[in-house]
N, C-alpha and C. Protein backbone atom coordinates (compact mmCIF):
# COMPACT_ATOMS: atom_id res chain seq x y z
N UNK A 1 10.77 154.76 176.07
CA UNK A 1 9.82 153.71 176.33
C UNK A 1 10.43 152.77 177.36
N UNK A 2 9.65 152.57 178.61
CA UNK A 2 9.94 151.43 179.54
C UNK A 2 9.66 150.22 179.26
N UNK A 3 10.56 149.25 179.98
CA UNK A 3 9.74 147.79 180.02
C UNK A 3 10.38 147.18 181.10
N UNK A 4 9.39 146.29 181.89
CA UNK A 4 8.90 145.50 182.91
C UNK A 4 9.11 144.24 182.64
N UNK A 5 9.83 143.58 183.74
CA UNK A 5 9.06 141.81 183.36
C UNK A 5 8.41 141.60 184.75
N UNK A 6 7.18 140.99 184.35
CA UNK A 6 6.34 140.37 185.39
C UNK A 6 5.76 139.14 185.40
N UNK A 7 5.81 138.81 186.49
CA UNK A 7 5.49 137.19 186.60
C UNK A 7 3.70 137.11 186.65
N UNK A 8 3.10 136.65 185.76
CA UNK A 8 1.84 136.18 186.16
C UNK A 8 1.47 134.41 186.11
N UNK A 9 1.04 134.02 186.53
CA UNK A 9 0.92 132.55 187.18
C UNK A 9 2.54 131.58 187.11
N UNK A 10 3.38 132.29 187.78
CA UNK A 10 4.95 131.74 187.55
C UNK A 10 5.65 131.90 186.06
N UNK A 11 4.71 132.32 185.32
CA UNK A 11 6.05 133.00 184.07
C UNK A 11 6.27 134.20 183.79
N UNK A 12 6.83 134.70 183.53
CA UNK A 12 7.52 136.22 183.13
C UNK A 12 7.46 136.26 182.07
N UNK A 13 6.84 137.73 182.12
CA UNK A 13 6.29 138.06 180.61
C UNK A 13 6.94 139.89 180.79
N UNK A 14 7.81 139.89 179.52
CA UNK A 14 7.98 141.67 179.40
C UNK A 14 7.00 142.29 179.06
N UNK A 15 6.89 143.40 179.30
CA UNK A 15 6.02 143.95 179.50
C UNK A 15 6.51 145.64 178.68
N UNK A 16 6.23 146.64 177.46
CA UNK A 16 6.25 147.84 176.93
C UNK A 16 5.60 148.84 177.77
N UNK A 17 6.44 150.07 178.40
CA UNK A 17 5.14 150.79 179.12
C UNK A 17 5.63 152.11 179.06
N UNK A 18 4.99 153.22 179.44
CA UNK A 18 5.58 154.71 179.14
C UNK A 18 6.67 155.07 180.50
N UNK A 19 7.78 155.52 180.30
CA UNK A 19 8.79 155.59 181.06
C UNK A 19 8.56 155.94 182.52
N UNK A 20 8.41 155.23 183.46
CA UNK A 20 8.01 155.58 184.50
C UNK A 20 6.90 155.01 185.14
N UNK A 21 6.72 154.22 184.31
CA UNK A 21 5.20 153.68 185.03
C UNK A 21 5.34 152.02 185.12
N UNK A 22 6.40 151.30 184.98
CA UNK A 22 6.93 150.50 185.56
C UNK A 22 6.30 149.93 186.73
N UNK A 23 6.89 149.89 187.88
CA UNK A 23 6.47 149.90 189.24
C UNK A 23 4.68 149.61 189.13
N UNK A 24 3.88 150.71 188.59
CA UNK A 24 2.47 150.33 188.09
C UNK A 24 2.27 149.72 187.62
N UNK A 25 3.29 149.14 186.62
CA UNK A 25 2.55 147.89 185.59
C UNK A 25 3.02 146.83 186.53
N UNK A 26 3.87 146.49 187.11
CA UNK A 26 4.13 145.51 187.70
C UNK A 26 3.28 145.61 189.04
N UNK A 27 2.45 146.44 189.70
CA UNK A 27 1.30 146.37 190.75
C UNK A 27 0.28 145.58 189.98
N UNK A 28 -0.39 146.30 189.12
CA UNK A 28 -1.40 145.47 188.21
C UNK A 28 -1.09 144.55 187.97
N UNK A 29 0.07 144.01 187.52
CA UNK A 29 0.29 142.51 187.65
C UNK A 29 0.42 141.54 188.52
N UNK A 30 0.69 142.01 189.53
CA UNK A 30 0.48 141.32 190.48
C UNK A 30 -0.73 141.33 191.17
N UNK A 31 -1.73 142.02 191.12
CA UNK A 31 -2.97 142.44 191.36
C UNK A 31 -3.75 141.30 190.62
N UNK A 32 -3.65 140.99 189.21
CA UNK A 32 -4.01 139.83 188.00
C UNK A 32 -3.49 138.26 188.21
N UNK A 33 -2.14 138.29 188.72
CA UNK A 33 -1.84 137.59 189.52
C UNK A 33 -2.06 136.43 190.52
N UNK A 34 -2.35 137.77 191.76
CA UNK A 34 -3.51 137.04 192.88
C UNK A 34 -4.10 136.74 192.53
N UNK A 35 -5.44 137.06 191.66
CA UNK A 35 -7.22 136.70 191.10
C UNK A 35 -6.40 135.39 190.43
N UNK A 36 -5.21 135.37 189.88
CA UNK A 36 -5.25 134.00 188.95
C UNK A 36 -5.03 133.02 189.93
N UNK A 37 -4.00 133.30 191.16
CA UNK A 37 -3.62 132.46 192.65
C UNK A 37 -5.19 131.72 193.37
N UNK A 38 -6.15 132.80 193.26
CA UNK A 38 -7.03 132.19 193.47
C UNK A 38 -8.32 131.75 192.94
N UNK A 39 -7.71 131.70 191.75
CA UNK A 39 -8.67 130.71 190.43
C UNK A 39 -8.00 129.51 190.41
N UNK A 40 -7.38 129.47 190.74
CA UNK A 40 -6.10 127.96 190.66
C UNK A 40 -6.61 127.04 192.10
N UNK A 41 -6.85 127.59 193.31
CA UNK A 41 -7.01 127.13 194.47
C UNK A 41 -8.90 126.91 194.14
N UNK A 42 -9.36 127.70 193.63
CA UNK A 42 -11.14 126.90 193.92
C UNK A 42 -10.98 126.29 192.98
N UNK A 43 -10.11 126.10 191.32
CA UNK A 43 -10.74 125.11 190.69
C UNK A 43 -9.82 124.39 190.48
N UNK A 44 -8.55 124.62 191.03
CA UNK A 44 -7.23 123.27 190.52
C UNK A 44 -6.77 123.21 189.11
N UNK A 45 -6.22 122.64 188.53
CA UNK A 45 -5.42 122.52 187.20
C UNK A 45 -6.59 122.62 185.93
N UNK A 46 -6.06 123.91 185.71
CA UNK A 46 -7.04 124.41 184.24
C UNK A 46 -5.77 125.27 183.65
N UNK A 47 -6.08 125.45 182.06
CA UNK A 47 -5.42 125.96 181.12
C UNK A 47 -4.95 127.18 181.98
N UNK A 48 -3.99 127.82 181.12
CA UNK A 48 -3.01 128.92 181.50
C UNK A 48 -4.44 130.11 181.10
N UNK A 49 -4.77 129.66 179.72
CA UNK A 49 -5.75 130.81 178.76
C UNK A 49 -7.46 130.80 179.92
N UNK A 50 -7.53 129.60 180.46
CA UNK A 50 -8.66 129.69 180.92
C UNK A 50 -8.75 130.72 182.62
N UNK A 51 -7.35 130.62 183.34
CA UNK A 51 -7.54 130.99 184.03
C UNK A 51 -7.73 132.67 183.71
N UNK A 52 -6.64 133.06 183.19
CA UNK A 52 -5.89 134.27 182.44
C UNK A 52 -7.71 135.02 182.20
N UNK A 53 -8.43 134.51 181.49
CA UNK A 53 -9.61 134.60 181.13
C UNK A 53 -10.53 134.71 182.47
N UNK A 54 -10.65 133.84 183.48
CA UNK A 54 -11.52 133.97 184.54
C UNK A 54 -11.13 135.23 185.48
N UNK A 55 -10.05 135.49 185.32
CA UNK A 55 -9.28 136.45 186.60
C UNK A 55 -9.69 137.37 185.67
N UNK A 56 -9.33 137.87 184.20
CA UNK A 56 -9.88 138.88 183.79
C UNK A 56 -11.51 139.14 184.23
N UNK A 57 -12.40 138.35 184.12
CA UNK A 57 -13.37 138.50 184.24
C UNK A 57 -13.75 138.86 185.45
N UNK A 58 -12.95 138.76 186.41
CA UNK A 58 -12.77 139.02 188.18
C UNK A 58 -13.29 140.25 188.36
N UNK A 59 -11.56 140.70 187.61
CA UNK A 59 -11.34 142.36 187.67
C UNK A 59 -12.02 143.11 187.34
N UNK A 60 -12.62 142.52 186.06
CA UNK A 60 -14.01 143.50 185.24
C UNK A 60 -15.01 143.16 186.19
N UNK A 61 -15.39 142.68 186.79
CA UNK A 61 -16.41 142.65 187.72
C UNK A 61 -16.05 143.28 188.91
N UNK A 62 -15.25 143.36 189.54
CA UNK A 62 -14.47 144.59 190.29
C UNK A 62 -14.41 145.71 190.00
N UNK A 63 -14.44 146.20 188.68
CA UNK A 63 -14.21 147.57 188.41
C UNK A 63 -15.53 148.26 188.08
N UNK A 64 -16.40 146.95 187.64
CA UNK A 64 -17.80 146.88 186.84
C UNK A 64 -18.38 147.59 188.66
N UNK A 65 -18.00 147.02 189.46
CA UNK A 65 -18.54 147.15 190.94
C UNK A 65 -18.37 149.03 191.28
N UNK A 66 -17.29 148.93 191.00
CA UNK A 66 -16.25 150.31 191.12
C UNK A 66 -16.84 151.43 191.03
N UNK A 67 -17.27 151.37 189.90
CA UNK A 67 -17.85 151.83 188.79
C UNK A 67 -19.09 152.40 189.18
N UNK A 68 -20.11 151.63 189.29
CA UNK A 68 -21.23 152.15 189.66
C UNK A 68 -21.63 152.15 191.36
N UNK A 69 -20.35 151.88 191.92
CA UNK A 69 -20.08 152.98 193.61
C UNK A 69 -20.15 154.45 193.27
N UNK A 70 -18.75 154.42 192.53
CA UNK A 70 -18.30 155.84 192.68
C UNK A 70 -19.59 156.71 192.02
N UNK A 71 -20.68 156.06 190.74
CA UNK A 71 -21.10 156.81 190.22
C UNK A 71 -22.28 157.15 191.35
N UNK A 72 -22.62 156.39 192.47
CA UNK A 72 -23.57 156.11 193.27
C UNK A 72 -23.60 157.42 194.39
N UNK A 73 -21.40 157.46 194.73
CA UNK A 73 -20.90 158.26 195.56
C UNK A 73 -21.55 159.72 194.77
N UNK A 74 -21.31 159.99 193.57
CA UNK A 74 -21.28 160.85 192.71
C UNK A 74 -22.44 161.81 192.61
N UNK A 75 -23.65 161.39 193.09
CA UNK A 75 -24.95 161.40 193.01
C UNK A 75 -25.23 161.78 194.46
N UNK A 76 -24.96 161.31 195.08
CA UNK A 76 -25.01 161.21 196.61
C UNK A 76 -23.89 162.95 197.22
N UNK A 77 -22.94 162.89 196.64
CA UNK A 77 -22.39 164.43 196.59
C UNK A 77 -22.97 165.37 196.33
N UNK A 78 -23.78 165.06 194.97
CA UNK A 78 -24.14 166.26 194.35
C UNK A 78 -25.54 166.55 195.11
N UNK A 79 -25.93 165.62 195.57
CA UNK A 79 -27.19 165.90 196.32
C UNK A 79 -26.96 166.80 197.40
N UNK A 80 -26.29 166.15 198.37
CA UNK A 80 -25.50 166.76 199.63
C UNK A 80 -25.18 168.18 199.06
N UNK A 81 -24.94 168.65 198.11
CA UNK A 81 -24.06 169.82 197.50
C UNK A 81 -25.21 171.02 197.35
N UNK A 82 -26.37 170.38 196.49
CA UNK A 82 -27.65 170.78 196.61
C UNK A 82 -28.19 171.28 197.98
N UNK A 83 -28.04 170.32 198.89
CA UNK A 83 -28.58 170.17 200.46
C UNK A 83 -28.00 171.53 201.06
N UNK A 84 -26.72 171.81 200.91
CA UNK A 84 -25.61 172.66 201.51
C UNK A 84 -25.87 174.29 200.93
N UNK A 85 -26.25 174.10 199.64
CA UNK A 85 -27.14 175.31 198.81
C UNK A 85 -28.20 175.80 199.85
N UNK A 86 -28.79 174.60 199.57
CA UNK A 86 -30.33 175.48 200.48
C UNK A 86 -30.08 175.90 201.38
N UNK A 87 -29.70 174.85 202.54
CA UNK A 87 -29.02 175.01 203.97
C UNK A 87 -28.46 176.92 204.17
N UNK A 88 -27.66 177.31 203.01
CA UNK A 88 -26.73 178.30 202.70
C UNK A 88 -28.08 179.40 202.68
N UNK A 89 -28.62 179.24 201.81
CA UNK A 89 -29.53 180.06 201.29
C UNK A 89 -31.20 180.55 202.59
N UNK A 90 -30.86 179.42 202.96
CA UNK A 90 -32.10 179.53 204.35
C UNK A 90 -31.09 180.20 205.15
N UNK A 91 -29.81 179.78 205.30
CA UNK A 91 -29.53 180.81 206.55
C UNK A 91 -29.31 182.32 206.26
N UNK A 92 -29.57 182.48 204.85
CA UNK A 92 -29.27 183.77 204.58
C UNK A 92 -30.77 184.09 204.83
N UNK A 93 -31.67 183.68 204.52
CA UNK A 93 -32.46 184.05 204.80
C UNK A 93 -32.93 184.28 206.52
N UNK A 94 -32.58 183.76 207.05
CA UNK A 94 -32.78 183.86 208.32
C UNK A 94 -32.05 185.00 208.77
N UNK A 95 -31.09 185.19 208.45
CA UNK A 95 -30.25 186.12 208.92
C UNK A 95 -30.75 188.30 208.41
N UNK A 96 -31.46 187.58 207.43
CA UNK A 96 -31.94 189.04 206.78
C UNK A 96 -33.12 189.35 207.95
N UNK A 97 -33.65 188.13 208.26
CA UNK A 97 -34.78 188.31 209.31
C UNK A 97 -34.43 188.76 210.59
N UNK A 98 -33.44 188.27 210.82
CA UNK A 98 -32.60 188.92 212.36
C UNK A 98 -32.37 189.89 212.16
N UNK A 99 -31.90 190.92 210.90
CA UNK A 99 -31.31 192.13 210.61
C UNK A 99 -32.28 193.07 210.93
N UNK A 100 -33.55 193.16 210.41
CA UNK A 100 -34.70 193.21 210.27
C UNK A 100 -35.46 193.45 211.80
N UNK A 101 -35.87 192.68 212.42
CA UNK A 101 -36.02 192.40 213.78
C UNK A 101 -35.06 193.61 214.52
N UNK A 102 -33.95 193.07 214.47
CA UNK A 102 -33.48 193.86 215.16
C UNK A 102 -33.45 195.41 214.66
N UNK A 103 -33.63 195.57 213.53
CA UNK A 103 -33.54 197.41 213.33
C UNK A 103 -35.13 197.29 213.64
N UNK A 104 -35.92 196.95 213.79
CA UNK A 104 -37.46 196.95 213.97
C UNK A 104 -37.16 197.29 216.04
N UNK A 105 -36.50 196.44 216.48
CA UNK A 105 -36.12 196.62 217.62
C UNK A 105 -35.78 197.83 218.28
N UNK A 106 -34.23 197.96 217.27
CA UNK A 106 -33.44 199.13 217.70
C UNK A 106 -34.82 200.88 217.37
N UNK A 107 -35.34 200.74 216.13
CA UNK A 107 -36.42 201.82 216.06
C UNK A 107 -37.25 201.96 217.29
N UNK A 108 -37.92 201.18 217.57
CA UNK A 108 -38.75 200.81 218.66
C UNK A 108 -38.11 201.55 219.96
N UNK A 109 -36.85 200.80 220.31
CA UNK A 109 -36.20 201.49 221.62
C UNK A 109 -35.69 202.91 221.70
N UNK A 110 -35.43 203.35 220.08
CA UNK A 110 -35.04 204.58 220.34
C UNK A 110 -36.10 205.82 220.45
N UNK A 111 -37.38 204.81 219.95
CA UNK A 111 -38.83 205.99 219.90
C UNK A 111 -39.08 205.75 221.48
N UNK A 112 -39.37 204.98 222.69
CA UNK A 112 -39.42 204.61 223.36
C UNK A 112 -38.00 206.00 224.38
N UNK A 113 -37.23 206.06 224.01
CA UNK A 113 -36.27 206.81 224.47
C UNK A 113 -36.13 208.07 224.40
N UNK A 114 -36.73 208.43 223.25
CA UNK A 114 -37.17 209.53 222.93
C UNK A 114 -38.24 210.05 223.20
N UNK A 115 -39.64 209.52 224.06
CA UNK A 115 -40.19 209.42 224.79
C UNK A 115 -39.75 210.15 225.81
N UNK A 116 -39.18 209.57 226.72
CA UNK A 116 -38.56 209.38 227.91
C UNK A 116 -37.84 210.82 227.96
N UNK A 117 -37.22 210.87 227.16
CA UNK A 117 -36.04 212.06 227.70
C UNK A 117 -37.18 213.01 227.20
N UNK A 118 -38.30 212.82 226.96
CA UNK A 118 -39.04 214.52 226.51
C UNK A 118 -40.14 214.81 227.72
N UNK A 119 -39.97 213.61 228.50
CA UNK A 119 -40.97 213.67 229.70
C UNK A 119 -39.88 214.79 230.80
């Protein structure tokens, strides 16, 4: 088991974390941090618990944001993915039509040729 100390609004607090993930807990903290740096600058001297509390509420609204991007992105893929199906599927189809055509072609020229060489 790891542990961290990290500073959030100038005190250091240890921190329990799974061996290695250190370095991460101390990003996120400093990430919680900032949002508290600038809960302090729009509203000036408020409780330790109140800020601690508003910056949480930041992040959850950040992630709350996050959240229904990616699920937005998510939707927007699968559509595109759909799109790329058909796309796939029309050109196969097109392509059976060229196959087609052209042995309709190639028959054509060789009756046409066969013609010819019997004249």
């Amino acid at each position: 088991m790891g542990q961290v100390t990290v500073n959030i609004n100038g005190r250091g607090y240890t921190v329990g974390c799974d061996s290695g993930q250190e370095d991460h807990i101390a990003e996120l903290a400093g990430y919680l941090d900032h949002h508290i740096g600038q809960m302090k600058e729009s509203m000036g001297a408020v409780g330790d618990m109140r800020l601690l509390l508003l910056a949480g509420i930041m992040v959850a609204d950040e992630l709350s944001e996050t959240v229904a991007k990616l699920e937005e992105l998510e939707t927007e893929v699968a559509s595109l993915r759909e799109g790329q199906e058909a796309v796939q599927n029309q050109a196969t189809g097109f392509e059976a039509q060229a196959v087609e055509a052209i042995d309709s072609i190639a028959a054509r020229i060789e009756g046409i040729a066969g013609r010819l060489n019997a004249h």
